[in-house]
N, C-alpha and C. Protein backbone atom coordinates (compact mmCIF):
# COMPACT_ATOMS: atom_id res chain seq x y z
N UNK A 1 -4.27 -34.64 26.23
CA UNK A 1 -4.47 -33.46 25.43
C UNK A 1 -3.38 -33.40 24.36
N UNK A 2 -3.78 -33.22 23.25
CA UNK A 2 -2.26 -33.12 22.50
C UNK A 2 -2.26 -32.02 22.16
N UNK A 3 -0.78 -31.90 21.74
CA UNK A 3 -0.01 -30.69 21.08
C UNK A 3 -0.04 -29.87 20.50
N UNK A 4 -0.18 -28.43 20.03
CA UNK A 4 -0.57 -27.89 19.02
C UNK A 4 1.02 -27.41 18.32
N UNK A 5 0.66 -27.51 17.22
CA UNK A 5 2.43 -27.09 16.47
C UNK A 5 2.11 -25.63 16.29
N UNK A 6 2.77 -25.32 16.66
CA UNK A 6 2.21 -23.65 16.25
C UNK A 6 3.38 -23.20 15.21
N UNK A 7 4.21 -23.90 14.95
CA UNK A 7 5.22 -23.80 13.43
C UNK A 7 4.20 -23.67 12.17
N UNK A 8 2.54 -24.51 12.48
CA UNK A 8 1.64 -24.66 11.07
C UNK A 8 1.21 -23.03 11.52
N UNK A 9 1.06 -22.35 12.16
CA UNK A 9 0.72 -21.19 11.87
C UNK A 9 1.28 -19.99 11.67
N UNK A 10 2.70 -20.80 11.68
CA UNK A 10 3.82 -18.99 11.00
C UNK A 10 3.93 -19.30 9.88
N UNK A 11 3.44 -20.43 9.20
CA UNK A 11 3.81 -20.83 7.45
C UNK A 11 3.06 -19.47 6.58
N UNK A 12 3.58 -19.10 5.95
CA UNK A 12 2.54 -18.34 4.93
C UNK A 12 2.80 -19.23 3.54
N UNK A 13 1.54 -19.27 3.12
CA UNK A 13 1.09 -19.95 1.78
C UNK A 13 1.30 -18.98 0.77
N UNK A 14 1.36 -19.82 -0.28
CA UNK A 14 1.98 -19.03 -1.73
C UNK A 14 0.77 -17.90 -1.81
N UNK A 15 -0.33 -18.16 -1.39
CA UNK A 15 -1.36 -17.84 -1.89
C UNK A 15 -1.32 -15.89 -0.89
N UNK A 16 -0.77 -16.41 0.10
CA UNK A 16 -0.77 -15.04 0.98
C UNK A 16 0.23 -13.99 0.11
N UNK A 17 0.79 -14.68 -0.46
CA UNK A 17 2.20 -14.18 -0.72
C UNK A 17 1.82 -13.41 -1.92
N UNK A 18 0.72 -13.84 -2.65
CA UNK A 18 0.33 -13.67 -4.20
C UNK A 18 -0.70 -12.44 -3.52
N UNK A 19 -1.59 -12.41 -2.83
CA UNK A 19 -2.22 -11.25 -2.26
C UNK A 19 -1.78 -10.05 -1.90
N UNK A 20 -0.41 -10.58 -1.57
CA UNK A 20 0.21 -9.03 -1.25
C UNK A 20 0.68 -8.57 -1.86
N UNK A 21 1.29 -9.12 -3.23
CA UNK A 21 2.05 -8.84 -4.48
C UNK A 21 0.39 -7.95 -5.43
N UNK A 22 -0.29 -8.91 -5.34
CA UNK A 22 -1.59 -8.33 -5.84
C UNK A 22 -2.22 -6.68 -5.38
N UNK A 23 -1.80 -6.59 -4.18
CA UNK A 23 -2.42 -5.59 -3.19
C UNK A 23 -0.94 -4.52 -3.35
N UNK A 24 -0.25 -4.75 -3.62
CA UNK A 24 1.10 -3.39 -4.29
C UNK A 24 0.73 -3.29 -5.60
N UNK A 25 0.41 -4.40 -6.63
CA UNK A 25 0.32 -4.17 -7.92
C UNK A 25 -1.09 -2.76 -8.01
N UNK A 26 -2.02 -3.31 -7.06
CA UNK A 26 -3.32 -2.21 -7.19
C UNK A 26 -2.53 -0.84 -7.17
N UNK A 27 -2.44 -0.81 -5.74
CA UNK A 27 -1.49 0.66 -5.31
C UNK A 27 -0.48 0.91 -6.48
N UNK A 28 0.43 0.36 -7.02
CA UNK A 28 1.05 0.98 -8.17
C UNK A 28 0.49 1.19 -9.34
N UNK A 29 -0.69 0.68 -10.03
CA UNK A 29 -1.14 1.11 -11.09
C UNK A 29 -2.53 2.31 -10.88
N UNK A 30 -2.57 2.29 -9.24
CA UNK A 30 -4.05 2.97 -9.11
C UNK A 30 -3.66 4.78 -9.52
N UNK A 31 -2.75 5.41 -9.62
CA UNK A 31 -2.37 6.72 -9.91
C UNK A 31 -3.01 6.75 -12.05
N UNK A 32 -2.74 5.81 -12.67
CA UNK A 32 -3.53 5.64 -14.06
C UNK A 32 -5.22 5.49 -14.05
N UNK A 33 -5.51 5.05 -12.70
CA UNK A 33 -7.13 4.50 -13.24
C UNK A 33 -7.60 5.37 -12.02
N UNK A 34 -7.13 6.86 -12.04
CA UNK A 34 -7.49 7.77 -11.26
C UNK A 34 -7.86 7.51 -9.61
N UNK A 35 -7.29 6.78 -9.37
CA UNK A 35 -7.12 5.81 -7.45
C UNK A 35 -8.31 5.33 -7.56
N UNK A 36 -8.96 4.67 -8.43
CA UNK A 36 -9.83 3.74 -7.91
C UNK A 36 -9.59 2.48 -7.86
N UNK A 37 -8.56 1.97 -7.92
CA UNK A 37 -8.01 0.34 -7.86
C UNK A 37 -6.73 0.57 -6.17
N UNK A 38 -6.62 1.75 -5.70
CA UNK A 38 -6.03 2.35 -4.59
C UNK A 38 -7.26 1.91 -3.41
N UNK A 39 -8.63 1.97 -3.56
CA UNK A 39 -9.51 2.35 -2.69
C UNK A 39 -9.91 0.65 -2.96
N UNK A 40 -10.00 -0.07 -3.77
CA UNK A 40 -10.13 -1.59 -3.60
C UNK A 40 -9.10 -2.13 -2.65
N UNK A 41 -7.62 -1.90 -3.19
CA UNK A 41 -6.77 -2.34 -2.39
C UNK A 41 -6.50 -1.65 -0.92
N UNK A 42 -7.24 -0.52 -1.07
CA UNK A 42 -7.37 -0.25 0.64
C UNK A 42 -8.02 -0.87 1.45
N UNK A 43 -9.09 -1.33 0.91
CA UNK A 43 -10.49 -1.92 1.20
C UNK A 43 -10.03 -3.42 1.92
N UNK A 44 -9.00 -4.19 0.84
CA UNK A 44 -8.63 -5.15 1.45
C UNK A 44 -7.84 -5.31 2.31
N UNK A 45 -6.68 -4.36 2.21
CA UNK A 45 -5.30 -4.23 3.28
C UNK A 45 -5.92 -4.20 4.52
N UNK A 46 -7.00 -3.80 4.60
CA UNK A 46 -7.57 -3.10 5.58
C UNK A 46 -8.48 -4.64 6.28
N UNK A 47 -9.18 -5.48 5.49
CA UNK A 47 -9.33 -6.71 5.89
C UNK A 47 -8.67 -7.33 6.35
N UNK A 48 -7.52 -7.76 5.30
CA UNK A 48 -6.72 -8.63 5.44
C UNK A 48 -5.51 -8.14 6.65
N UNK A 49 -5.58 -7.17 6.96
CA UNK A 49 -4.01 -6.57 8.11
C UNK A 49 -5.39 -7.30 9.27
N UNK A 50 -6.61 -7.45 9.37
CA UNK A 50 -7.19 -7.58 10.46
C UNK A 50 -6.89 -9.68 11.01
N UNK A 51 -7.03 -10.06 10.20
CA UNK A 51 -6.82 -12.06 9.72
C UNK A 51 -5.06 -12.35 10.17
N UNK A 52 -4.53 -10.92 9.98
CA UNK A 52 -3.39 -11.32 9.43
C UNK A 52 -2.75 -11.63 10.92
N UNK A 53 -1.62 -12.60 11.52
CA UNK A 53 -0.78 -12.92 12.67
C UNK A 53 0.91 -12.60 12.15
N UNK A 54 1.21 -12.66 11.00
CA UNK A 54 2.32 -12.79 10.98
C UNK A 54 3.05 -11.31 10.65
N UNK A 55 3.92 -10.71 11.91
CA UNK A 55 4.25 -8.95 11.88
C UNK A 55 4.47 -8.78 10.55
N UNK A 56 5.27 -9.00 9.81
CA UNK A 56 5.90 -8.42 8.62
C UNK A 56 5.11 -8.54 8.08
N UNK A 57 3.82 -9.04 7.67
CA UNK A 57 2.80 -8.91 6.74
C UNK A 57 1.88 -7.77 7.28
N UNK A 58 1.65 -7.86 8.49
CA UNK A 58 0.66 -6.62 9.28
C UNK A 58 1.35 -5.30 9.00
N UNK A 59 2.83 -5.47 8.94
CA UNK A 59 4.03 -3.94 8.80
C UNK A 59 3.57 -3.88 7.21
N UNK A 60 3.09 -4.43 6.70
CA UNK A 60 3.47 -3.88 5.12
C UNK A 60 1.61 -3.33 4.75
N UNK A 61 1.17 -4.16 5.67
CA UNK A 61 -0.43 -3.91 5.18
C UNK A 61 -0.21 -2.36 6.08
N UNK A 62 0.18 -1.97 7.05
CA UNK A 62 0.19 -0.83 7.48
C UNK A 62 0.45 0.18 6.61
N UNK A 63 1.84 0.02 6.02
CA UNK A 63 2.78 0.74 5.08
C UNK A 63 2.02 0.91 3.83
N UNK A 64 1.11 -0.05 3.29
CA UNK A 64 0.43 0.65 2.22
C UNK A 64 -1.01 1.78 2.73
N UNK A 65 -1.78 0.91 4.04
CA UNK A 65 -3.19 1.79 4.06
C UNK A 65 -1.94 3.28 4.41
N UNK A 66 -0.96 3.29 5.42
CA UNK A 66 -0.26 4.78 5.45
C UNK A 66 0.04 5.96 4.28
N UNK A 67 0.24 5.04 3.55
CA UNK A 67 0.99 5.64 1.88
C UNK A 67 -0.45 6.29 1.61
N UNK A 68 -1.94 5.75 1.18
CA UNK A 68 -2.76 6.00 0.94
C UNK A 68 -3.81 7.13 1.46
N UNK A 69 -3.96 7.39 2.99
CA UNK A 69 -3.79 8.16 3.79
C UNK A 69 -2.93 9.34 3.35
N UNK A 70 -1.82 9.16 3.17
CA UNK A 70 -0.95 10.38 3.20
C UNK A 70 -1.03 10.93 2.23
N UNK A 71 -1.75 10.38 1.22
CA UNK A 71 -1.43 10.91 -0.35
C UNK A 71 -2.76 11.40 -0.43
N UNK A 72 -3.75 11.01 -0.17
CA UNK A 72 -4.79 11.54 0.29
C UNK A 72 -4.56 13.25 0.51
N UNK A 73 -4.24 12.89 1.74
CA UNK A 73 -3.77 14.14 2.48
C UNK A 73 -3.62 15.31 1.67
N UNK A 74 -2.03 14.73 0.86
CA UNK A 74 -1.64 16.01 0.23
C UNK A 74 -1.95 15.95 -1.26
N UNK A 75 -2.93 15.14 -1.58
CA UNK A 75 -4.21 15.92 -2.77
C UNK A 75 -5.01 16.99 -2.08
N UNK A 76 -5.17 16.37 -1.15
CA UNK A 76 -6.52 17.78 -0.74
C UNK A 76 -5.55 19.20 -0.54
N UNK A 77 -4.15 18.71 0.15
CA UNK A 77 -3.17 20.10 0.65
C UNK A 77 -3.15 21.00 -0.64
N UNK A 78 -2.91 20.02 -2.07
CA UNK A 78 -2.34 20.83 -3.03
C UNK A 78 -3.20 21.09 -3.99
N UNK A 79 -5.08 20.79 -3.88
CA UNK A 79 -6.22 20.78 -4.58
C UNK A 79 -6.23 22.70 -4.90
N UNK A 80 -5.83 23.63 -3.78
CA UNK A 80 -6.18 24.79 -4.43
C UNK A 80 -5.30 25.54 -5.13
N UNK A 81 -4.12 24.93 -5.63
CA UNK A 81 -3.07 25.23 -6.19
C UNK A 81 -3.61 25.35 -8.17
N UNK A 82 -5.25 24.53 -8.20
CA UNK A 82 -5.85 24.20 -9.51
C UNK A 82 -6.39 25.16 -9.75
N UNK A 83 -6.84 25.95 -8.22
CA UNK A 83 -7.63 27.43 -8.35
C UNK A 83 -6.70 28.74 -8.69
N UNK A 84 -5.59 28.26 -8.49
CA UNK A 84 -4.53 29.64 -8.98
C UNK A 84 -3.92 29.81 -10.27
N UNK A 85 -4.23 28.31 -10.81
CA UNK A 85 -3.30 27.88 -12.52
C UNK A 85 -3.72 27.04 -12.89
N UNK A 86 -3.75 25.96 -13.35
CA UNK A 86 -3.29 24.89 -13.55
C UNK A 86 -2.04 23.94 -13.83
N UNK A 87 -1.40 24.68 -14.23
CA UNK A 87 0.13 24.30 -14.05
C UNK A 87 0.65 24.09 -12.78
N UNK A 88 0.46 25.09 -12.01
CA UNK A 88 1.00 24.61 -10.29
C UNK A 88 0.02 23.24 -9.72
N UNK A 89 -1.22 23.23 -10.32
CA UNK A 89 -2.19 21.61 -9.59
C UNK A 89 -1.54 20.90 -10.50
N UNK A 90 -1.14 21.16 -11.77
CA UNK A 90 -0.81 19.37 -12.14
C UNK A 90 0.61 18.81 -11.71
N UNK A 91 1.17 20.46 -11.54
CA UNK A 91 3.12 19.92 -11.16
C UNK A 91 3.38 19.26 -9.73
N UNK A 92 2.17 20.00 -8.66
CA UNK A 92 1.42 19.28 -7.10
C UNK A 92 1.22 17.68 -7.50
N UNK A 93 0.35 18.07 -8.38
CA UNK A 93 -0.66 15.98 -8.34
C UNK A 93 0.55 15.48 -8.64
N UNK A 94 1.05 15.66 -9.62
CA UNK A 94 2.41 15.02 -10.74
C UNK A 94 2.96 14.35 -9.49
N UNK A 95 3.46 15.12 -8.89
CA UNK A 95 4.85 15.15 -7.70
C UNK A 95 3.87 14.47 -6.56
N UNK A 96 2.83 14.45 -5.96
CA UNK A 96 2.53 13.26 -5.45
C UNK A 96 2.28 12.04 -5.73
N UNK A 97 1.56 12.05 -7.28
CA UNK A 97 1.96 10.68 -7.53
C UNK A 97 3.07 10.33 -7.74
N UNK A 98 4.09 10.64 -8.38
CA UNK A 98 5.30 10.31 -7.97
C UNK A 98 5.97 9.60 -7.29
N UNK A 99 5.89 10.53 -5.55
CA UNK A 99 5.87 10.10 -4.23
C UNK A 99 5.16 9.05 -4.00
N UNK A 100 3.79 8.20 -4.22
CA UNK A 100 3.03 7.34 -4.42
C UNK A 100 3.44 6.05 -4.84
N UNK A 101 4.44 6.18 -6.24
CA UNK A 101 4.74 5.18 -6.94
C UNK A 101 5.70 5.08 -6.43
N UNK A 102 6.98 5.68 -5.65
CA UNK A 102 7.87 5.78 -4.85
C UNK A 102 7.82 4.76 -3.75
N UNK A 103 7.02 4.87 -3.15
CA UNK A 103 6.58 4.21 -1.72
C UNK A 103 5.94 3.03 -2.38
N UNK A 104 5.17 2.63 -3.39
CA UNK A 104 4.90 1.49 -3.38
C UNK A 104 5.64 0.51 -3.84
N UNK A 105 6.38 1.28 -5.14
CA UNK A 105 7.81 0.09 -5.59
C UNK A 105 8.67 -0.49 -4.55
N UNK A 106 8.87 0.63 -3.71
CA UNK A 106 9.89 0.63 -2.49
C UNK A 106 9.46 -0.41 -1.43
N UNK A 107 8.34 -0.73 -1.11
CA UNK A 107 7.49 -1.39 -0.08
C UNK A 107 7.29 -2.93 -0.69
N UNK A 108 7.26 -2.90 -1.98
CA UNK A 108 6.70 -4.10 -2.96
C UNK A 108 8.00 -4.76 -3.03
N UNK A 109 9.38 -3.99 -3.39
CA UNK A 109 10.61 -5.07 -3.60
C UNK A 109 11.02 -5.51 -1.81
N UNK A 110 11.01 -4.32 -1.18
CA UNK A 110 11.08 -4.76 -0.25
C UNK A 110 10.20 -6.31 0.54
N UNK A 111 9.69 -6.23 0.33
CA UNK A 111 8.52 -7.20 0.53
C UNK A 111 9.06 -8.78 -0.51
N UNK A 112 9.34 -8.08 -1.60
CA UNK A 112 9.82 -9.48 -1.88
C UNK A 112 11.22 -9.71 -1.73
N UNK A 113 11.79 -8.68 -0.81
CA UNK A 113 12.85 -9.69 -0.31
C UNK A 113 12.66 -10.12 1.04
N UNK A 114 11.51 -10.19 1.78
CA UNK A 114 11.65 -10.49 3.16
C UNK A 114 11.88 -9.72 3.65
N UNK A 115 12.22 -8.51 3.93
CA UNK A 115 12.18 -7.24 4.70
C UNK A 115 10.75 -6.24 4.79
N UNK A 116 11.14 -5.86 6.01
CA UNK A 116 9.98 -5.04 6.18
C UNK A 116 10.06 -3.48 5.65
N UNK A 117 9.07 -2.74 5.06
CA UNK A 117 9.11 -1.94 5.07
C UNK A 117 9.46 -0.69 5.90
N UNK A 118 10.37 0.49 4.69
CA UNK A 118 11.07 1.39 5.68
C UNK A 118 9.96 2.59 5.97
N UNK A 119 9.68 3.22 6.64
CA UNK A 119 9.20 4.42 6.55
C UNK A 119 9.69 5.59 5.96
């Protein structure tokens, strides 16, 4: 029976590496193209965290579908703030996207240094 190297299956390829850079780039530009490049790259994190074996890639695919989820969240928390002004819904949205672009820069450098994302 021979051997299996299981060293060939902790390698990650450039190509994994370019997916996940790809999959922060969505999440950071999706607050401009009104989160619909957010809901592609959810779409995939959400694939790809399933394929994925190696933790620190599964921790970061977590860390973005979480970010997305949460921001979610507090659009809908701060949606009737549009019914009282408009100034208080856009200074709400403003300040979550914000928080949004926050967490993804933060998750994305992290990521390219080999660390896992913080919560």
């Amino acid at each position: 029976m021979s051997e299996t190297d299981f060293a060939e299956f902790e390698r990650k390829s450039s190509g994994d590496r370019t997916t996940m850079n790809v999959l922060y780039g969505l999440h950071a530009v999706s607050p401009f193209t009104l989160w619909s490049l957010a809901v592609v790259a959810l779409i995939v994190n959400y694939v790809k965290r399933g394929d994925e074996l190696e933790p620190m890639y599964v921790l970061h695919h977590n860390y973005m579908i979480r970010t997305f989820w949460w921001t979610l969240v507090w659009l809908a928390v701060t949606a009737p703030l549009w019914l009282v002004f408009i100034i208080p819904g856009a200074i709400a949205w403003c300040v979550v996207g914000a928080w949004y672009l926050y967490r993804c820069i933060r998750g994305w450098l992290r990521f390219n240094d080999g660390k896992p994302p913080q919560r």
